[in-house]
C-alpha atoms as a PDB file:
ATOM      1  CA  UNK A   1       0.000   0.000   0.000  1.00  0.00           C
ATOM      2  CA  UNK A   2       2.519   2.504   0.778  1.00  0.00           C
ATOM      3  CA  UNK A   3       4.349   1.582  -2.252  1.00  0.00           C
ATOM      4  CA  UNK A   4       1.433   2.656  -4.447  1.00  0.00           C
ATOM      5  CA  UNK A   5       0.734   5.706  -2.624  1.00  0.00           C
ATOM      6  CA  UNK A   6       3.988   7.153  -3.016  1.00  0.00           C
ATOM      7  CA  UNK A   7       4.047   6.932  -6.960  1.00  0.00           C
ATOM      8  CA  UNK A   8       0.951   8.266  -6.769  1.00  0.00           C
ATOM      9  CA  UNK A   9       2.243  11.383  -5.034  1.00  0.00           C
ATOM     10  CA  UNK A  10       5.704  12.554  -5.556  1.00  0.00           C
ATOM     11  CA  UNK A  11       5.525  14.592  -2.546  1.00  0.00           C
ATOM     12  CA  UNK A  12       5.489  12.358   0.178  1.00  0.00           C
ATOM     13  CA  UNK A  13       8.902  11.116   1.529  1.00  0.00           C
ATOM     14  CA  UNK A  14       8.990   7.984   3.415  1.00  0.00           C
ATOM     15  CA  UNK A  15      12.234   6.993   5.034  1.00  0.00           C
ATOM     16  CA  UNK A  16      15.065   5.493   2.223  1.00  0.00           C
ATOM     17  CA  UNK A  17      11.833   4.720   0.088  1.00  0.00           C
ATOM     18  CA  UNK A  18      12.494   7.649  -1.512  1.00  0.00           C
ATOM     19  CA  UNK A  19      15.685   7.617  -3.206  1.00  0.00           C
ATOM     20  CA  UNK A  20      17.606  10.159  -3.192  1.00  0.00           C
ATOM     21  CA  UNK A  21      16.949  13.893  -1.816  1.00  0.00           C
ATOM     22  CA  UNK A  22      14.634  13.043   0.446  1.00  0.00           C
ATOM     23  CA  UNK A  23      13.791  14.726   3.670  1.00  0.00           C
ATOM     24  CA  UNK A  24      15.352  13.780   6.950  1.00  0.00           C
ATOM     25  CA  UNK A  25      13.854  16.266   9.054  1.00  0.00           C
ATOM     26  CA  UNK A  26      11.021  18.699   9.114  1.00  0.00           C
ATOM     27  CA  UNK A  27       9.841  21.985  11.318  1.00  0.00           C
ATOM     28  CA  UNK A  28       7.931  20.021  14.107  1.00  0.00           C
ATOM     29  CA  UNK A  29       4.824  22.570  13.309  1.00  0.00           C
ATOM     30  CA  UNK A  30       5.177  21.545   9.740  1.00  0.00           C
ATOM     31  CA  UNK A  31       4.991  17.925  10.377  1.00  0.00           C
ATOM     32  CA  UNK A  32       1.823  18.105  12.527  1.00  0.00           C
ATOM     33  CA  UNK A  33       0.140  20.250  10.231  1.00  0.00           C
ATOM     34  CA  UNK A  34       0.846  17.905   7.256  1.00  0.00           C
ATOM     35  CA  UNK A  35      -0.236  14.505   9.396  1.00  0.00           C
ATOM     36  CA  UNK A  36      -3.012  16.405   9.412  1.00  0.00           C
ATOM     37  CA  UNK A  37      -3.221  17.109  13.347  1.00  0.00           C
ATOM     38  CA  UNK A  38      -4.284  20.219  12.849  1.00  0.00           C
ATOM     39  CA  UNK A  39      -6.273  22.662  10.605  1.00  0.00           C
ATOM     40  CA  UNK A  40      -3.563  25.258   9.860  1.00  0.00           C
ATOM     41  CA  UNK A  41       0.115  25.404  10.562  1.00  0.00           C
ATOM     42  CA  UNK A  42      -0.248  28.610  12.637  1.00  0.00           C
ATOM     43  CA  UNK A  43      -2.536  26.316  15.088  1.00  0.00           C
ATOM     44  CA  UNK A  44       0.347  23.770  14.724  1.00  0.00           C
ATOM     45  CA  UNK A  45       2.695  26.727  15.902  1.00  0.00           C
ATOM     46  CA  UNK A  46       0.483  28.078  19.208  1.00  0.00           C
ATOM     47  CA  UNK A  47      -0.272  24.176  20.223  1.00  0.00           C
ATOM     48  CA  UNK A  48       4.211  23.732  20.838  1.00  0.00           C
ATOM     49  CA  UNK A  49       4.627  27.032  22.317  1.00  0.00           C
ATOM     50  CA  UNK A  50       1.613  26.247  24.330  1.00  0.00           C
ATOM     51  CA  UNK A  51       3.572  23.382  25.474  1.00  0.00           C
ATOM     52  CA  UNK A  52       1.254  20.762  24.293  1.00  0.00           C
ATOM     53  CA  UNK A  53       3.929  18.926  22.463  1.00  0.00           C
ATOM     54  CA  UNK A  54       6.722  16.587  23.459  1.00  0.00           C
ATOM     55  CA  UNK A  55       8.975  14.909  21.255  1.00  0.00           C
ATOM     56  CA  UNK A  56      10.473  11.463  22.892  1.00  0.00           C
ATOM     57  CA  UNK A  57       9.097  12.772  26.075  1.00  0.00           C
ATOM     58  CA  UNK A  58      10.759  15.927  26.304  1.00  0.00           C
ATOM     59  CA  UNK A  59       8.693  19.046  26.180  1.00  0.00           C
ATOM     60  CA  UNK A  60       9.385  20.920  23.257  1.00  0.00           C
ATOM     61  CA  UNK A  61       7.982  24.896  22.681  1.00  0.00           C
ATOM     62  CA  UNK A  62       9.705  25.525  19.356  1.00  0.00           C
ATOM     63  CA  UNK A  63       7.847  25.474  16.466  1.00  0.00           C
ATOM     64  CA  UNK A  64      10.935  25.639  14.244  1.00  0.00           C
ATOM     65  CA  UNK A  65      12.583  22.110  16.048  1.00  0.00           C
ATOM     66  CA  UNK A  66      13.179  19.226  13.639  1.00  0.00           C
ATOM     67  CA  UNK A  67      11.424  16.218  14.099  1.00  0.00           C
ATOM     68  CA  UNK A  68      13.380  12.873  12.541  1.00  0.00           C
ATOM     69  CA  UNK A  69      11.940  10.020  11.395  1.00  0.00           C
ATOM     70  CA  UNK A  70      11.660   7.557  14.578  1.00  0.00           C
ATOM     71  CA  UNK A  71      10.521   9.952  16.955  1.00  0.00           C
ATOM     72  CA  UNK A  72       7.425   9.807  19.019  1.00  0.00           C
ATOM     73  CA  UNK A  73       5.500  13.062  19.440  1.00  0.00           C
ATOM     74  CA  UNK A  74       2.942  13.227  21.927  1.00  0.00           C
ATOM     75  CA  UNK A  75       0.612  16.124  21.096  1.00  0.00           C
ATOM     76  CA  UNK A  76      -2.124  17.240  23.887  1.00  0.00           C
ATOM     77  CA  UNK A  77      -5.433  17.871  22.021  1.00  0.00           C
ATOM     78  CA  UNK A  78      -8.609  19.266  23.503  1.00  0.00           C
ATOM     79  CA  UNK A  79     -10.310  16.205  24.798  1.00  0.00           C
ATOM     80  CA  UNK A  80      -7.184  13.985  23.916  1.00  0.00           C
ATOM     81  CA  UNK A  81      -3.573  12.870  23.514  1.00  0.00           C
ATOM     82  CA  UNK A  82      -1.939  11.453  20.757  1.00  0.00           C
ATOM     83  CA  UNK A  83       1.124   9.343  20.410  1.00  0.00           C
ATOM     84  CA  UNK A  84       2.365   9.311  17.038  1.00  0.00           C
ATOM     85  CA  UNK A  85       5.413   8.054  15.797  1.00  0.00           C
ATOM     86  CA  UNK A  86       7.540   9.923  12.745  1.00  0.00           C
ATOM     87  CA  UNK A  87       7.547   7.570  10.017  1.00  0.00           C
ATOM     88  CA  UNK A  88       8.169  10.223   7.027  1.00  0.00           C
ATOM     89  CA  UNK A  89       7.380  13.868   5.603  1.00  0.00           C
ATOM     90  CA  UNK A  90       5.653  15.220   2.976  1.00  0.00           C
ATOM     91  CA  UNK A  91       6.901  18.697   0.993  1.00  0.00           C
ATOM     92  CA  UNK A  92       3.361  19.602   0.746  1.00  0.00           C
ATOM     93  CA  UNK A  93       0.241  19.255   3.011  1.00  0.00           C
ATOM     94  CA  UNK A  94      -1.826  16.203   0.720  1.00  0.00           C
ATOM     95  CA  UNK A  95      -5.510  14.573   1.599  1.00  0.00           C
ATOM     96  CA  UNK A  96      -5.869  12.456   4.702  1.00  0.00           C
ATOM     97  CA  UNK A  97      -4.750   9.646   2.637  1.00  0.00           C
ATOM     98  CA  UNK A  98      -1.458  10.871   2.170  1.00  0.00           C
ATOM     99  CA  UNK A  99      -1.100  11.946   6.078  1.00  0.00           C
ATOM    100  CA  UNK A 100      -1.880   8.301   7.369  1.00  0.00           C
ATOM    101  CA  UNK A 101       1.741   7.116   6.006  1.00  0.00           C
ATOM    102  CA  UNK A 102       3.313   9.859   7.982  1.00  0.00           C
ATOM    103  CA  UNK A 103       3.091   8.242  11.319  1.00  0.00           C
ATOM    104  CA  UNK A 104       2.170   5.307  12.832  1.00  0.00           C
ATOM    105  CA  UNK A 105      -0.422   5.885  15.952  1.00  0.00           C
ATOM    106  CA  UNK A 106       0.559   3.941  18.794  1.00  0.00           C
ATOM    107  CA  UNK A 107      -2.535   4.844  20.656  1.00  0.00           C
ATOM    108  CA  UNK A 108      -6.065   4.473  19.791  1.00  0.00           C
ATOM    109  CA  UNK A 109      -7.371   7.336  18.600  1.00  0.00           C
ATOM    110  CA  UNK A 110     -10.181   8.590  20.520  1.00  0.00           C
ATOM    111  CA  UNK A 111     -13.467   6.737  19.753  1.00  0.00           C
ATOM    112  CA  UNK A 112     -11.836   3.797  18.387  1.00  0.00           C
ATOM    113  CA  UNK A 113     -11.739   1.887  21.915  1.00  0.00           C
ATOM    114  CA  UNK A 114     -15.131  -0.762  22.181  1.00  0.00           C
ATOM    115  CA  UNK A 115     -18.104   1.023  23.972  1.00  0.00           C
ATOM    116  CA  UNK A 116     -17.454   0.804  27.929  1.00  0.00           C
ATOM    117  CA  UNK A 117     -13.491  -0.285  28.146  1.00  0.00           C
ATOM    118  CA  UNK A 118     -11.205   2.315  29.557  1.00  0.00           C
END
């Protein structure tokens, strides 16, 4: 699957999948606004220097800090957290498609659990 999504769109850069020229790290408000975390990359900016963010478990309030692929980044939502891990980067911001082979979640995303489990 990934395979076919990346000839389908140049753009995205997964890993040595690539070839050469590909990214190896990205602004961490970049990143979240391309996986799609949030609506606009300014919103991507306010939710790190909000604090909101940590990257391997380390707080991080820079939007500018470059995220690799392998890290985890742990983003505080509203009415959630999410645990993502950096599997690649994309040069532009594609459907949601394209921003589900950007990370791997490695929590449920909220209302995915079966009704009454906790």
């Amino acid at each position: 699957m990934h395979k076919r999504l990346l000839k389908r769109d140049a753009n995205v850069r997964i890993g040595s999948l690539a070839g050469t020229g590909h990214l190896e790290r990205q602004r961490l408000d970049k990143w979240l606004w391309h996986a799609r975390v949030v609506k606009a990359r300014t919103s991507a900016a306010a939710l790190v220097e909000g604090g909101h963010v940590r990257i391997n478990g380390v707080r991080e309030k820079s939007p500018g800090h470059g995220v690799k692929t392998g890290d985890v980044v742990t983003v505080g939502l509203d009415r959630s957290v999410r645990v993502l891990k950096v599997i690649g980067f994309s040069e532009r911001r594609g459907d949601a498609e394209a921003s589900r082979i950007l990370f791997e979640e490695l929590r449920d995303p909220p209302g995915n659990s079966p009704a009454g489990s906790q």
